[in-house]
PDB file of N, CA and C in Angstrom:
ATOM      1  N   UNK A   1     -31.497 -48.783   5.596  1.00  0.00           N
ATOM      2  CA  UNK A   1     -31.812 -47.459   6.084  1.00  0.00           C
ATOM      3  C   UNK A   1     -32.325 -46.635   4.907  1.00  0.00           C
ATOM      4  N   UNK A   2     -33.715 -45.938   5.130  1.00  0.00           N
ATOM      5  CA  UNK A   2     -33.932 -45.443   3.983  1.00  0.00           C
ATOM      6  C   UNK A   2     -33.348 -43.327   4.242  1.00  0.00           C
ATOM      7  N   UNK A   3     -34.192 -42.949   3.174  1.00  0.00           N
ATOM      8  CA  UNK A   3     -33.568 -41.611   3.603  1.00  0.00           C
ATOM      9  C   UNK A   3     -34.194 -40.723   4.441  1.00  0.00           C
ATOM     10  N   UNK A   4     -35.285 -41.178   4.581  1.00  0.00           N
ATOM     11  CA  UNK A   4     -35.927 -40.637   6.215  1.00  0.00           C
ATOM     12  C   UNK A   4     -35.145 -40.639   7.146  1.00  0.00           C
ATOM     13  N   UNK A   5     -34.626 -41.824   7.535  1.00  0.00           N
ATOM     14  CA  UNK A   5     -34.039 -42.565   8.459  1.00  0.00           C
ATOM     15  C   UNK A   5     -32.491 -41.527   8.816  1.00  0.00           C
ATOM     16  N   UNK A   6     -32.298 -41.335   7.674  1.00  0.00           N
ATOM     17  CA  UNK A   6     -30.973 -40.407   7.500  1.00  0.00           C
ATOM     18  C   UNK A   6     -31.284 -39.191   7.440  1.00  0.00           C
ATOM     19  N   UNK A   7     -32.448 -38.525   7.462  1.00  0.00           N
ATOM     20  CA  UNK A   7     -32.233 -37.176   7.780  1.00  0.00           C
ATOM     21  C   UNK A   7     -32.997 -36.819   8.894  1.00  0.00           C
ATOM     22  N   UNK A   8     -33.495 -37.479   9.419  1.00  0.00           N
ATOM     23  CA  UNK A   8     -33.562 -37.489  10.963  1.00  0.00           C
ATOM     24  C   UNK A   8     -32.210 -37.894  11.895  1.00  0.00           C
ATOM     25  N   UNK A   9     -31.948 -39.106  11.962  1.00  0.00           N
ATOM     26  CA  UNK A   9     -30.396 -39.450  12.769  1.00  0.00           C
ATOM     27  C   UNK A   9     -29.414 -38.258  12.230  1.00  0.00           C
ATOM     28  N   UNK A  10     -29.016 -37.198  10.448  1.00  0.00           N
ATOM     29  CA  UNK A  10     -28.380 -36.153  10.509  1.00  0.00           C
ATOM     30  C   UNK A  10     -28.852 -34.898  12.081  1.00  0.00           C
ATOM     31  N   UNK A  11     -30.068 -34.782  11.277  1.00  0.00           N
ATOM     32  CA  UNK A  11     -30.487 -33.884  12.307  1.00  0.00           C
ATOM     33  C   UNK A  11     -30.142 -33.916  13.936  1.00  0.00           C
ATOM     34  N   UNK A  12     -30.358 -34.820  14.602  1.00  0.00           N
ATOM     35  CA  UNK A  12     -30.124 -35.375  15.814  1.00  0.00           C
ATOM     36  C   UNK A  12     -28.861 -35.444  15.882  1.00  0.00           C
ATOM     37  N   UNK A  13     -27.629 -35.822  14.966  1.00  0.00           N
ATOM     38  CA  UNK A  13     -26.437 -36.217  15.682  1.00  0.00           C
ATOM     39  C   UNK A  13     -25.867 -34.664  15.694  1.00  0.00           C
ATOM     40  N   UNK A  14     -26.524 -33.561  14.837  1.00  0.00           N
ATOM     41  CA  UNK A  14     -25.549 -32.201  14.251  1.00  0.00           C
ATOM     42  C   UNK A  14     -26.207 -31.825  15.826  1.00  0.00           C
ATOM     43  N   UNK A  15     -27.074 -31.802  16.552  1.00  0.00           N
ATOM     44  CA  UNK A  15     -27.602 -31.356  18.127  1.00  0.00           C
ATOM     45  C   UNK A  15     -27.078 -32.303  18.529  1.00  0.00           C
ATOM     46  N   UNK A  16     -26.539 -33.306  18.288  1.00  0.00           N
ATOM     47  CA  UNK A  16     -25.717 -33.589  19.330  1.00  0.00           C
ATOM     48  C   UNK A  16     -24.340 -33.402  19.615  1.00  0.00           C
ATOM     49  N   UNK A  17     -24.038 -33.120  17.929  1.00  0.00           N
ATOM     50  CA  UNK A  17     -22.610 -32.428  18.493  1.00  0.00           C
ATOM     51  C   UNK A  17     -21.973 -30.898  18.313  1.00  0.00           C
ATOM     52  N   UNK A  18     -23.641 -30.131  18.356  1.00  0.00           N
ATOM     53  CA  UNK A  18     -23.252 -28.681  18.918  1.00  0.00           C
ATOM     54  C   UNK A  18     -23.902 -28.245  20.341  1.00  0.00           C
ATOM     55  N   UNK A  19     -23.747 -29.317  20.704  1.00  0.00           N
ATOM     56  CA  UNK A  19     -24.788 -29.069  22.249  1.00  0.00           C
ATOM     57  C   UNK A  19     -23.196 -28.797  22.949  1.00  0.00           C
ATOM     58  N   UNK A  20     -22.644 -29.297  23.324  1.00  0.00           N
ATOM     59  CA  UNK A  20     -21.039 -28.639  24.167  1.00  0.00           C
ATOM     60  C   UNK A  20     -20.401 -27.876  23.479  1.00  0.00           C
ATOM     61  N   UNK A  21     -20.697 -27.082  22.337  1.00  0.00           N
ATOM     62  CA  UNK A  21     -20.378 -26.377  21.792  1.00  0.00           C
ATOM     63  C   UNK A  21     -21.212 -24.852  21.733  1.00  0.00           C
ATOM     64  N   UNK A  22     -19.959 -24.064  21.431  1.00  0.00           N
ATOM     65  CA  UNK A  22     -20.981 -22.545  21.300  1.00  0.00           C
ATOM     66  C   UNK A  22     -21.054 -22.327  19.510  1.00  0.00           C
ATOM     67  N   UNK A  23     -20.696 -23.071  19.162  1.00  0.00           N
ATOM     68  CA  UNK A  23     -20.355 -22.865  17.200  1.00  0.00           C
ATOM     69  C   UNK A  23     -21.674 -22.075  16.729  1.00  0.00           C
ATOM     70  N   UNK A  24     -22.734 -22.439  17.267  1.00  0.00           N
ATOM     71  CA  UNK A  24     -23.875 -21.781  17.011  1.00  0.00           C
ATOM     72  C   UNK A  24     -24.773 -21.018  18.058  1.00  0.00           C
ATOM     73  N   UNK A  25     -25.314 -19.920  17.983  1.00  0.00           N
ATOM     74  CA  UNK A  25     -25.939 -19.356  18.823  1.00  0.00           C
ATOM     75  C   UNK A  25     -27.322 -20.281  19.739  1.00  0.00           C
ATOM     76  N   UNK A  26     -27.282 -19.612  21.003  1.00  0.00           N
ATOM     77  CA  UNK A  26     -28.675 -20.406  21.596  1.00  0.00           C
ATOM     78  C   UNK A  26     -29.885 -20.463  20.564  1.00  0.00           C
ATOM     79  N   UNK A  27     -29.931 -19.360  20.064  1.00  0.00           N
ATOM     80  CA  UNK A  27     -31.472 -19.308  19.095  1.00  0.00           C
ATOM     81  C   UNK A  27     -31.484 -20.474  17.839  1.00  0.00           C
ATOM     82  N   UNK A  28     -30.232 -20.360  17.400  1.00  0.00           N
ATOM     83  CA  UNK A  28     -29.935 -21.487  16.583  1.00  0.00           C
ATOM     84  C   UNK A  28     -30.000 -23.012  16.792  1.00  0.00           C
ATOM     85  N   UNK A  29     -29.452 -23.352  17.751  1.00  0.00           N
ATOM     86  CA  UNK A  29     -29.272 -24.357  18.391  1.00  0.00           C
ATOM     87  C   UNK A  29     -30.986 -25.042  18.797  1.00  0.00           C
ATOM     88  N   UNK A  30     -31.859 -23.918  19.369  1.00  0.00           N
ATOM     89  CA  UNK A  30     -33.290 -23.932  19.813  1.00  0.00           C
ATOM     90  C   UNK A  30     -33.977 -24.598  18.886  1.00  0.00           C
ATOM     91  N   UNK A  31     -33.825 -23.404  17.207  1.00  0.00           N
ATOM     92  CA  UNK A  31     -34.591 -23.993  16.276  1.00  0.00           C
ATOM     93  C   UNK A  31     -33.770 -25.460  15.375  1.00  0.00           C
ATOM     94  N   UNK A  32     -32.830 -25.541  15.458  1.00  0.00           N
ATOM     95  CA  UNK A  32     -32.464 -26.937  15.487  1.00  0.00           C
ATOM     96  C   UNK A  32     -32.791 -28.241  15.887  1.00  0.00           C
ATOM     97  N   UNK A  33     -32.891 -27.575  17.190  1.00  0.00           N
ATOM     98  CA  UNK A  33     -33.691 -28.728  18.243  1.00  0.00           C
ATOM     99  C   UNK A  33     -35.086 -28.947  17.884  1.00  0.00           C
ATOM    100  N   UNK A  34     -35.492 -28.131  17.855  1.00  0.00           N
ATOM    101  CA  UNK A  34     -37.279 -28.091  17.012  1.00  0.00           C
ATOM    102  C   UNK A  34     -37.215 -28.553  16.086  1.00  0.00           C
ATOM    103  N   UNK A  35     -36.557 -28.696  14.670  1.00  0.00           N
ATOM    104  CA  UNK A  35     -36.534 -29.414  13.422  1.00  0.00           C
ATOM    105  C   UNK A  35     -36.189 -31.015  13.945  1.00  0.00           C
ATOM    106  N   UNK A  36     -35.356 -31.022  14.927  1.00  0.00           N
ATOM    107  CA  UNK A  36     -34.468 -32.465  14.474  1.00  0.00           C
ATOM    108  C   UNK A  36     -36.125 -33.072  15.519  1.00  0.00           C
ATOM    109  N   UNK A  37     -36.721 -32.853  16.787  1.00  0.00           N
ATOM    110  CA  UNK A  37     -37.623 -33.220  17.246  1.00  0.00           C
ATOM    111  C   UNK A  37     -39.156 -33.302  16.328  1.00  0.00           C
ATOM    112  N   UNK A  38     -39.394 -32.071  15.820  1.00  0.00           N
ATOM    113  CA  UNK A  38     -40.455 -32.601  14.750  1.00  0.00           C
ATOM    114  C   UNK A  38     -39.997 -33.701  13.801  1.00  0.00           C
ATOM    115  N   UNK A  39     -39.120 -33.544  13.220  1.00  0.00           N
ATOM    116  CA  UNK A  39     -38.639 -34.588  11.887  1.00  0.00           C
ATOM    117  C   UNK A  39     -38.813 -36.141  12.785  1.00  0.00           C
ATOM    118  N   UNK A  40     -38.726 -36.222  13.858  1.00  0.00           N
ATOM    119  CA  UNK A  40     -38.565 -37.526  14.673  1.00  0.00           C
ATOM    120  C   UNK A  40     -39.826 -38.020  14.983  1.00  0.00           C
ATOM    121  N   UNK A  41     -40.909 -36.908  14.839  1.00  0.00           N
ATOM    122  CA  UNK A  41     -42.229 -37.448  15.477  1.00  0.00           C
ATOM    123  C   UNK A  41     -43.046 -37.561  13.763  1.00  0.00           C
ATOM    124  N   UNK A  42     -42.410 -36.979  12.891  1.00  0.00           N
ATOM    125  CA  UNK A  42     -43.175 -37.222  11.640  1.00  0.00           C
ATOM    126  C   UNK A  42     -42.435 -38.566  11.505  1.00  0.00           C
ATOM    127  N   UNK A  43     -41.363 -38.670  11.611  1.00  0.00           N
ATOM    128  CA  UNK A  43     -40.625 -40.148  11.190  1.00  0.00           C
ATOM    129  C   UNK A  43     -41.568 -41.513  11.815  1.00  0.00           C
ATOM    130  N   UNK A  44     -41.707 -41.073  13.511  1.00  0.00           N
ATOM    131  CA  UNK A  44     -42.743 -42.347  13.581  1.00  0.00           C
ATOM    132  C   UNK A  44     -44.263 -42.074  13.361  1.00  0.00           C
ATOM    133  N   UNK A  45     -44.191 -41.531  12.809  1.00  0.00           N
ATOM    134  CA  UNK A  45     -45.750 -41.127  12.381  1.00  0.00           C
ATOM    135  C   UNK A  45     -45.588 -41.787  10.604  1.00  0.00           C
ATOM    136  N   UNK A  46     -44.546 -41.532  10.498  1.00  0.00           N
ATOM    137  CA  UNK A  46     -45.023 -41.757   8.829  1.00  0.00           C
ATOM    138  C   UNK A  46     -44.584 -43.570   8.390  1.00  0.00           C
ATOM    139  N   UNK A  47     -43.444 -43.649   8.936  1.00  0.00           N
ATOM    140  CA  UNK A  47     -43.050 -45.037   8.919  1.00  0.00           C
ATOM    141  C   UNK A  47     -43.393 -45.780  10.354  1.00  0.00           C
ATOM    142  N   UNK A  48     -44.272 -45.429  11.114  1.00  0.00           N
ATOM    143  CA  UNK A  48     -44.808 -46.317  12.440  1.00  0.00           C
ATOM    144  C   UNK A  48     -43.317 -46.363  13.094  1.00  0.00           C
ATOM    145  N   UNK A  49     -43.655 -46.296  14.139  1.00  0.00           N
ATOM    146  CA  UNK A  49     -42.626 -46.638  15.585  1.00  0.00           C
ATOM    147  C   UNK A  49     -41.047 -48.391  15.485  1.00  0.00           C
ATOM    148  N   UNK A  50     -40.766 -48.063  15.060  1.00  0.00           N
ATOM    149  CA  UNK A  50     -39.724 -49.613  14.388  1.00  0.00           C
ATOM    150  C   UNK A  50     -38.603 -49.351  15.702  1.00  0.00           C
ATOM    151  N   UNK A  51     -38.767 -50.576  16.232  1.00  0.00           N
ATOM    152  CA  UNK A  51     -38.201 -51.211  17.405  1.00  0.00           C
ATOM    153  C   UNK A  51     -36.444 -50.648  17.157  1.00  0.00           C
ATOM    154  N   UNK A  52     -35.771 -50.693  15.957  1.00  0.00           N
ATOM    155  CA  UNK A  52     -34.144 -50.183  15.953  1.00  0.00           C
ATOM    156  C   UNK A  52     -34.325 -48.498  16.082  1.00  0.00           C
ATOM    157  N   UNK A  53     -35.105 -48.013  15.606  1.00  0.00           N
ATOM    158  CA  UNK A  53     -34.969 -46.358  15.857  1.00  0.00           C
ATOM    159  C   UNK A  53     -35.605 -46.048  17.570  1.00  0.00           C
ATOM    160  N   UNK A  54     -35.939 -46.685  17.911  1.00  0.00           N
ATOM    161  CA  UNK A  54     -36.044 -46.518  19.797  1.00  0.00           C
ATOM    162  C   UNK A  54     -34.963 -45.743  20.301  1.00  0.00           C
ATOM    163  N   UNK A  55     -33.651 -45.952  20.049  1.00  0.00           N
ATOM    164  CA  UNK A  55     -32.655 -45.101  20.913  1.00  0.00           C
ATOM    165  C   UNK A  55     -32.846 -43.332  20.012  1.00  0.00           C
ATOM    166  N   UNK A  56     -33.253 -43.830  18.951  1.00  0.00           N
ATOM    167  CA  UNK A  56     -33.085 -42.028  18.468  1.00  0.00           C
ATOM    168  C   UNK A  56     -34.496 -41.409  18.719  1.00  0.00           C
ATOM    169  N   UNK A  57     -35.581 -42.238  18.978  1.00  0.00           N
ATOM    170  CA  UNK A  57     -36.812 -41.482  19.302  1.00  0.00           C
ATOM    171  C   UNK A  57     -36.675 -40.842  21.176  1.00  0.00           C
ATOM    172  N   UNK A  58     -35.536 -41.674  21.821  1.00  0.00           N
ATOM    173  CA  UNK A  58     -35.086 -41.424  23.310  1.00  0.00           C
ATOM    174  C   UNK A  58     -34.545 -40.003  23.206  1.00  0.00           C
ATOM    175  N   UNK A  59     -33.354 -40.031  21.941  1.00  0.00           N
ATOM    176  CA  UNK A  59     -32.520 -38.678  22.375  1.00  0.00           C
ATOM    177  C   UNK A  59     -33.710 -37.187  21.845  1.00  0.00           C
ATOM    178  N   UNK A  60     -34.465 -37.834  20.861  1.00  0.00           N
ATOM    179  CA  UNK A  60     -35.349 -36.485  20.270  1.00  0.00           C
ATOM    180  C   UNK A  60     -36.378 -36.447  21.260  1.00  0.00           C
ATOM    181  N   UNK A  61     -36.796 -37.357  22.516  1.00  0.00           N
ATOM    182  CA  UNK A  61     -37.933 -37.390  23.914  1.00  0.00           C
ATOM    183  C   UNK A  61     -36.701 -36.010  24.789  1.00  0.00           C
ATOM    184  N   UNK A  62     -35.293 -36.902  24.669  1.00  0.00           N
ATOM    185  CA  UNK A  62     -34.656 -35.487  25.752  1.00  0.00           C
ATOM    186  C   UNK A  62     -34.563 -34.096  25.209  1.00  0.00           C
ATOM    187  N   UNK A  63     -34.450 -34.073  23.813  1.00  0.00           N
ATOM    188  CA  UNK A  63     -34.150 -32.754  23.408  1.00  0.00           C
ATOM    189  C   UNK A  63     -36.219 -31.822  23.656  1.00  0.00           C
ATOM    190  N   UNK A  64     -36.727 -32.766  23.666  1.00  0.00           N
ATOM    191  CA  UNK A  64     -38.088 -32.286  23.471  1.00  0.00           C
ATOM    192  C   UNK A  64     -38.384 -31.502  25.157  1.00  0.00           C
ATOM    193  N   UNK A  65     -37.744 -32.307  25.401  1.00  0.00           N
ATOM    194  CA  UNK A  65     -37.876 -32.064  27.452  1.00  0.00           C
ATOM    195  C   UNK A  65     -36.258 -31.238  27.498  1.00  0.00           C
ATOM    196  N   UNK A  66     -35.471 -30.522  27.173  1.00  0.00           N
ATOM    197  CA  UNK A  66     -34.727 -29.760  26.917  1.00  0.00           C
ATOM    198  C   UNK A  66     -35.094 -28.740  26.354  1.00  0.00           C
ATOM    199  N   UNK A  67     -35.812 -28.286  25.289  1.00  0.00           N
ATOM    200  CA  UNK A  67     -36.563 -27.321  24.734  1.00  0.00           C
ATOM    201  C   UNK A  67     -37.655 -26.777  25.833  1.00  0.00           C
ATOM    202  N   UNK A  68     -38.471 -27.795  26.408  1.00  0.00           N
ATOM    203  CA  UNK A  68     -39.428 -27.070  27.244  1.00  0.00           C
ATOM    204  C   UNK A  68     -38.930 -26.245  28.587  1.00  0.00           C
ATOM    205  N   UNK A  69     -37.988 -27.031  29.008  1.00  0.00           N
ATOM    206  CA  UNK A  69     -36.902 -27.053  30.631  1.00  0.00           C
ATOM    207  C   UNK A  69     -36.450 -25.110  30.220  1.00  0.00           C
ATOM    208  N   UNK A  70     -35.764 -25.290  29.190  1.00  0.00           N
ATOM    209  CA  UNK A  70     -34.917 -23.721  29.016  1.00  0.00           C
ATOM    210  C   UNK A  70     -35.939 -22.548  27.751  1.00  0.00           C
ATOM    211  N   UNK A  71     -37.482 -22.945  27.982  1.00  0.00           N
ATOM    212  CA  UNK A  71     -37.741 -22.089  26.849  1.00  0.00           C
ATOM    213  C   UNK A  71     -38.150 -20.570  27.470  1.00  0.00           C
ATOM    214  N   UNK A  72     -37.855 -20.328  28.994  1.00  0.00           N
ATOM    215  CA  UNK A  72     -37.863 -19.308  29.751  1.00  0.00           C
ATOM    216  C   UNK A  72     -36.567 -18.862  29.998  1.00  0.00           C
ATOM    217  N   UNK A  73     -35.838 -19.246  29.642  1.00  0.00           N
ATOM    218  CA  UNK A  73     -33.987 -18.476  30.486  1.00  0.00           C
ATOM    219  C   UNK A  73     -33.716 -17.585  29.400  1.00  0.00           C
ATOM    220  N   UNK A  74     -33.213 -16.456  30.078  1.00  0.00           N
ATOM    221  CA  UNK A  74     -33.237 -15.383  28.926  1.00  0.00           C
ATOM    222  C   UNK A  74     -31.333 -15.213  28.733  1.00  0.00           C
ATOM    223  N   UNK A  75     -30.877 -15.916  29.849  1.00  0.00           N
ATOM    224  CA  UNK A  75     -29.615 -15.774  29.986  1.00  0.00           C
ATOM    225  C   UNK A  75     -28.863 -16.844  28.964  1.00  0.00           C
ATOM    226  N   UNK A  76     -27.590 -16.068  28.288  1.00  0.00           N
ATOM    227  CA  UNK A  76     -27.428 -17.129  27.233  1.00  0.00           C
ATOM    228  C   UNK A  76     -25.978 -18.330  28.042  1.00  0.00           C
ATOM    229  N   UNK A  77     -26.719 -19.454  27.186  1.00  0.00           N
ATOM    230  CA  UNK A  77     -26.478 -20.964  27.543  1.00  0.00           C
ATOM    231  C   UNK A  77     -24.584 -20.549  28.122  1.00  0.00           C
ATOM    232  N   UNK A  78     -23.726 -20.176  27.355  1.00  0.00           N
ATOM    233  CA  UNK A  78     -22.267 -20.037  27.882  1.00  0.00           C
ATOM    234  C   UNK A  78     -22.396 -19.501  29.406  1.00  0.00           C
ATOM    235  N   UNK A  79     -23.362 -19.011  29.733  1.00  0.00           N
ATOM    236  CA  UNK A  79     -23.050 -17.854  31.174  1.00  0.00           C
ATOM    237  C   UNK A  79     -23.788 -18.931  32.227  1.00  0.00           C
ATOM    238  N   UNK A  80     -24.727 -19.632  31.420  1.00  0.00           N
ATOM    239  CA  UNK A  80     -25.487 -21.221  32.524  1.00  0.00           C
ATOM    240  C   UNK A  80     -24.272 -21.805  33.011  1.00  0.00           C
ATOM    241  N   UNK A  81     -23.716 -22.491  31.588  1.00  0.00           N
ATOM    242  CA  UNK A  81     -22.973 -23.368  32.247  1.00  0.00           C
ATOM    243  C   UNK A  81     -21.462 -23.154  32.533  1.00  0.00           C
ATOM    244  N   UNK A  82     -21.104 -21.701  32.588  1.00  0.00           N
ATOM    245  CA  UNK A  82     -19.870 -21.657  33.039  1.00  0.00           C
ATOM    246  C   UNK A  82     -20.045 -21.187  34.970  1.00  0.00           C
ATOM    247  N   UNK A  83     -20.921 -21.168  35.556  1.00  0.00           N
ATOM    248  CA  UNK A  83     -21.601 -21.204  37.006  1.00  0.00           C
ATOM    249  C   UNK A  83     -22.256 -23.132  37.206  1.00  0.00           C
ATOM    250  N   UNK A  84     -21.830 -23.979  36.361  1.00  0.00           N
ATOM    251  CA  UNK A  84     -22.534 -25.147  36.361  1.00  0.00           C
ATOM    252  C   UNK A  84     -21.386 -25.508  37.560  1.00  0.00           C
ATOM    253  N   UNK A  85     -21.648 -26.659  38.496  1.00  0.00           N
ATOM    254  CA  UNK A  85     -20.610 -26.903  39.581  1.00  0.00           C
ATOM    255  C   UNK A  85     -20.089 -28.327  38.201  1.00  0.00           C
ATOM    256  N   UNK A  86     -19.004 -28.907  39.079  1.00  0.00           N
ATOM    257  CA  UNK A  86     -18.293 -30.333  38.835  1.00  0.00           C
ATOM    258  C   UNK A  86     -19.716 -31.263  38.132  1.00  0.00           C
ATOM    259  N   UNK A  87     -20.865 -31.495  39.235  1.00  0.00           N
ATOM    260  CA  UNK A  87     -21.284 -32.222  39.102  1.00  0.00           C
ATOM    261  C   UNK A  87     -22.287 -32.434  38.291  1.00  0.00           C
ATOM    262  N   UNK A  88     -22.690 -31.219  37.863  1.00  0.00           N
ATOM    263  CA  UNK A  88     -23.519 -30.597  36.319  1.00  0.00           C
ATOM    264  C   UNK A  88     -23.285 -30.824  35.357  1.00  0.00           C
ATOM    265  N   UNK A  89     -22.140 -30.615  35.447  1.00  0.00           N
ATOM    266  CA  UNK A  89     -21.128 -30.883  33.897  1.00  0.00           C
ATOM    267  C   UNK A  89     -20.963 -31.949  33.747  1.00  0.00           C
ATOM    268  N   UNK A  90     -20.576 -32.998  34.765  1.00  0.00           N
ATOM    269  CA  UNK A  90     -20.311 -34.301  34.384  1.00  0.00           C
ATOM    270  C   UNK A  90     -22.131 -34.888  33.874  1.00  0.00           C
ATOM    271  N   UNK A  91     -22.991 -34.386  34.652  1.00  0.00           N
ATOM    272  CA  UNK A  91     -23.830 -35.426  34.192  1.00  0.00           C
ATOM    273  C   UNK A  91     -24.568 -34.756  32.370  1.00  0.00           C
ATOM    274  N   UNK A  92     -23.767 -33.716  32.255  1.00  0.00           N
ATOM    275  CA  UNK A  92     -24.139 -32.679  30.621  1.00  0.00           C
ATOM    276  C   UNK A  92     -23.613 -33.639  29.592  1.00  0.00           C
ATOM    277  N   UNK A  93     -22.471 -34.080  30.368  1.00  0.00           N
ATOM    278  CA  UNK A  93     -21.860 -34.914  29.599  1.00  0.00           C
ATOM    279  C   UNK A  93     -21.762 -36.301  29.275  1.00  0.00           C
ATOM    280  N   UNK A  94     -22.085 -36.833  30.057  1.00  0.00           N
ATOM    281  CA  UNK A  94     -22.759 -38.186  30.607  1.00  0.00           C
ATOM    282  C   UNK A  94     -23.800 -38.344  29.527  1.00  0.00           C
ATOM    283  N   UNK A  95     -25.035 -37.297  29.272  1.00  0.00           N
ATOM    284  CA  UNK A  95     -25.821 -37.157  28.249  1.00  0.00           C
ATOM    285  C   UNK A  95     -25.745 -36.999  27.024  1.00  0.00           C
ATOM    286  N   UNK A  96     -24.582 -36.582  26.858  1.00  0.00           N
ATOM    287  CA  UNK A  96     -23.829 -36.637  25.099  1.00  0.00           C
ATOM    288  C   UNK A  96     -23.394 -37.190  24.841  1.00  0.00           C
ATOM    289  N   UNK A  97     -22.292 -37.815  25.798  1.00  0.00           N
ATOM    290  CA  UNK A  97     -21.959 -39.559  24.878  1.00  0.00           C
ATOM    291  C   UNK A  97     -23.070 -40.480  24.868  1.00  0.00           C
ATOM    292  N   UNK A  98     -23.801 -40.420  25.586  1.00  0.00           N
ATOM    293  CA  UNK A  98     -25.160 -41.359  25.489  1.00  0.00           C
ATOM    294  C   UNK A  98     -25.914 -40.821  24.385  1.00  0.00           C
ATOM    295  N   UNK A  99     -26.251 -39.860  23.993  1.00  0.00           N
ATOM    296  CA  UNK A  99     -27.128 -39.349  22.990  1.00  0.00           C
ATOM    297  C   UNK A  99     -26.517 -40.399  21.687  1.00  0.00           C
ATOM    298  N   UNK A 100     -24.821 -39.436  21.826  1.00  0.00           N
ATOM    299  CA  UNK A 100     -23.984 -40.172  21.146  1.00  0.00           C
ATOM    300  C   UNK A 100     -23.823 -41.510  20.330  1.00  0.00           C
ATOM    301  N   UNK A 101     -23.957 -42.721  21.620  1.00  0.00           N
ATOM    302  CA  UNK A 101     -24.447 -43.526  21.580  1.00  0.00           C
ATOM    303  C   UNK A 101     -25.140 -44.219  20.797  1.00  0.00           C
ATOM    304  N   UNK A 102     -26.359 -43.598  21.403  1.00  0.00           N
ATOM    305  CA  UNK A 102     -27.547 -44.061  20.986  1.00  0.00           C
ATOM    306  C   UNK A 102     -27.929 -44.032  19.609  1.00  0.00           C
ATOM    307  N   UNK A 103     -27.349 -42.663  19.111  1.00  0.00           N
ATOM    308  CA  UNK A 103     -27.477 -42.733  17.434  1.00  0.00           C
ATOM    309  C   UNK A 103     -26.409 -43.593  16.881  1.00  0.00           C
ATOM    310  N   UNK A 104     -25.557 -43.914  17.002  1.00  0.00           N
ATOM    311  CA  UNK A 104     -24.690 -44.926  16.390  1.00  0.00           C
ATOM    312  C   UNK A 104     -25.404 -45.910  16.653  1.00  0.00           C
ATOM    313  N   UNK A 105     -25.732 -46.154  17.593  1.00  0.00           N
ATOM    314  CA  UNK A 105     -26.978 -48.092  17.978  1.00  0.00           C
ATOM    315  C   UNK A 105     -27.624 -47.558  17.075  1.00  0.00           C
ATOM    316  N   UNK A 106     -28.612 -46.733  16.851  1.00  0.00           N
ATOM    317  CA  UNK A 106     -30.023 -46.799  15.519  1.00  0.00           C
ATOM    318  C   UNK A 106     -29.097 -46.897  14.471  1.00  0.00           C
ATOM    319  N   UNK A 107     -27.815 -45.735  13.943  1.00  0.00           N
ATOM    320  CA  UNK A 107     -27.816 -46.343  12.928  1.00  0.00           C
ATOM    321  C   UNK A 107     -27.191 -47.823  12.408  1.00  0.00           C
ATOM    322  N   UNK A 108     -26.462 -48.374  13.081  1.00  0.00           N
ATOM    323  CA  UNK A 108     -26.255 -49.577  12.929  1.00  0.00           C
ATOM    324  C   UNK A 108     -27.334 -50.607  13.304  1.00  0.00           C
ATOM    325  N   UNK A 109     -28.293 -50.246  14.248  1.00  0.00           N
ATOM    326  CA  UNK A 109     -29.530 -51.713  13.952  1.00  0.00           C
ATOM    327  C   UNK A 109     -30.210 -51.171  12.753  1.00  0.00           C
ATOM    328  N   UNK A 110     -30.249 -49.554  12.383  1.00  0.00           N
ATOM    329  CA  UNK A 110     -31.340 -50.092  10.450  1.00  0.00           C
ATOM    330  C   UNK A 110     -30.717 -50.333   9.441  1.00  0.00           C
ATOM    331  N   UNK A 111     -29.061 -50.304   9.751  1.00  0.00           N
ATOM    332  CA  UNK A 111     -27.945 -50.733   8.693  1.00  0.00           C
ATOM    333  C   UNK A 111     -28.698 -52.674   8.624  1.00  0.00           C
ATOM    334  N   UNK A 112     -28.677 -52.678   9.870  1.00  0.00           N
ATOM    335  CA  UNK A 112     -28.442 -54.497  10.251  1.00  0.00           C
ATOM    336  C   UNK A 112     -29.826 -55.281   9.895  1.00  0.00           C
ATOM    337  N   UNK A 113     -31.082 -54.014  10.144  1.00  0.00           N
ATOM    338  CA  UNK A 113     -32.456 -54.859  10.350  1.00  0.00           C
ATOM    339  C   UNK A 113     -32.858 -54.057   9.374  1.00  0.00           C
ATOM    340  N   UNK A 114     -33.373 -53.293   8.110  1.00  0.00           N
ATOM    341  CA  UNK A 114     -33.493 -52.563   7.225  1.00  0.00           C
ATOM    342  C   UNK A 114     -35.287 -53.063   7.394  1.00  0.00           C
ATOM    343  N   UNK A 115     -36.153 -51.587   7.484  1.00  0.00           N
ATOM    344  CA  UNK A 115     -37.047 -51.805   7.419  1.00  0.00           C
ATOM    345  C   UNK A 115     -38.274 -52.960   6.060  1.00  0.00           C
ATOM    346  N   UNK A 116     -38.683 -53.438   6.156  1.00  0.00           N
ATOM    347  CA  UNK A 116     -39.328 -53.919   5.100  1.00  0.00           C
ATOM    348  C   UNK A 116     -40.123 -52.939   4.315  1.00  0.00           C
ATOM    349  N   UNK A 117     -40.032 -53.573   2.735  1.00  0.00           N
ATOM    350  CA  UNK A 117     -40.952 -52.485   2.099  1.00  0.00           C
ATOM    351  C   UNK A 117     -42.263 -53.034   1.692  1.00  0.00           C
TER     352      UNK A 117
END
């Protein structure tokens, strides 16, 4: 894993684990999401598309389609989802251990398959 590799998967896992959280404001959280999603599209842009970072180019595709979905709600994120029913929440969450996931799979396949130099 080089250090690209690691400050993209940082970026991505810190949105992933202030997304069920209020620790940081919506605006914060927004431009977060924008860094950790650009840093992901320069990553396969600069080191080409590598078959083990697939699950983290997935979670920075949802945050990218998450950014566009809420870049009109003026209402802040605590007041969304405390009106979210049962079945909202479960699938909010459903999406964070998977995000979850998914960055532990990348970083253990570029621990395992380390790009060539």
């Amino acid at each position: 894993m080089n250090m690209l590799d690691g400050v993209v998967l940082t970026l991505l896992a810190i949105c992933v684990a202030v997304w069920p959280t209020q620790i940081v404001s919506d605006g914060a959280n927004r431009w977060l999401r924008i860094v950790a999603v650009v840093a992901a599209a320069l990553h396969a842009i600069a080191e080409w598309p590598r078959l083990p970072f697939v699950p983290a180019y997935l979670v920075a595709v949802l945050f990218a389609l998450l950014l566009v979905r809420d870049r009109k709600r003026d209402e802040p994120s605590s007041v969304r989802e405390s009106r979210e029913g049962a079945g909202e929440k479960g699938v909010r969450w459903i999406l964070i251990l998977a995000c979850a996931a998914a960055l532990v799979a990348t970083g253990a396949l570029c621990v395992l398959t380390p790009a060539a130099a």
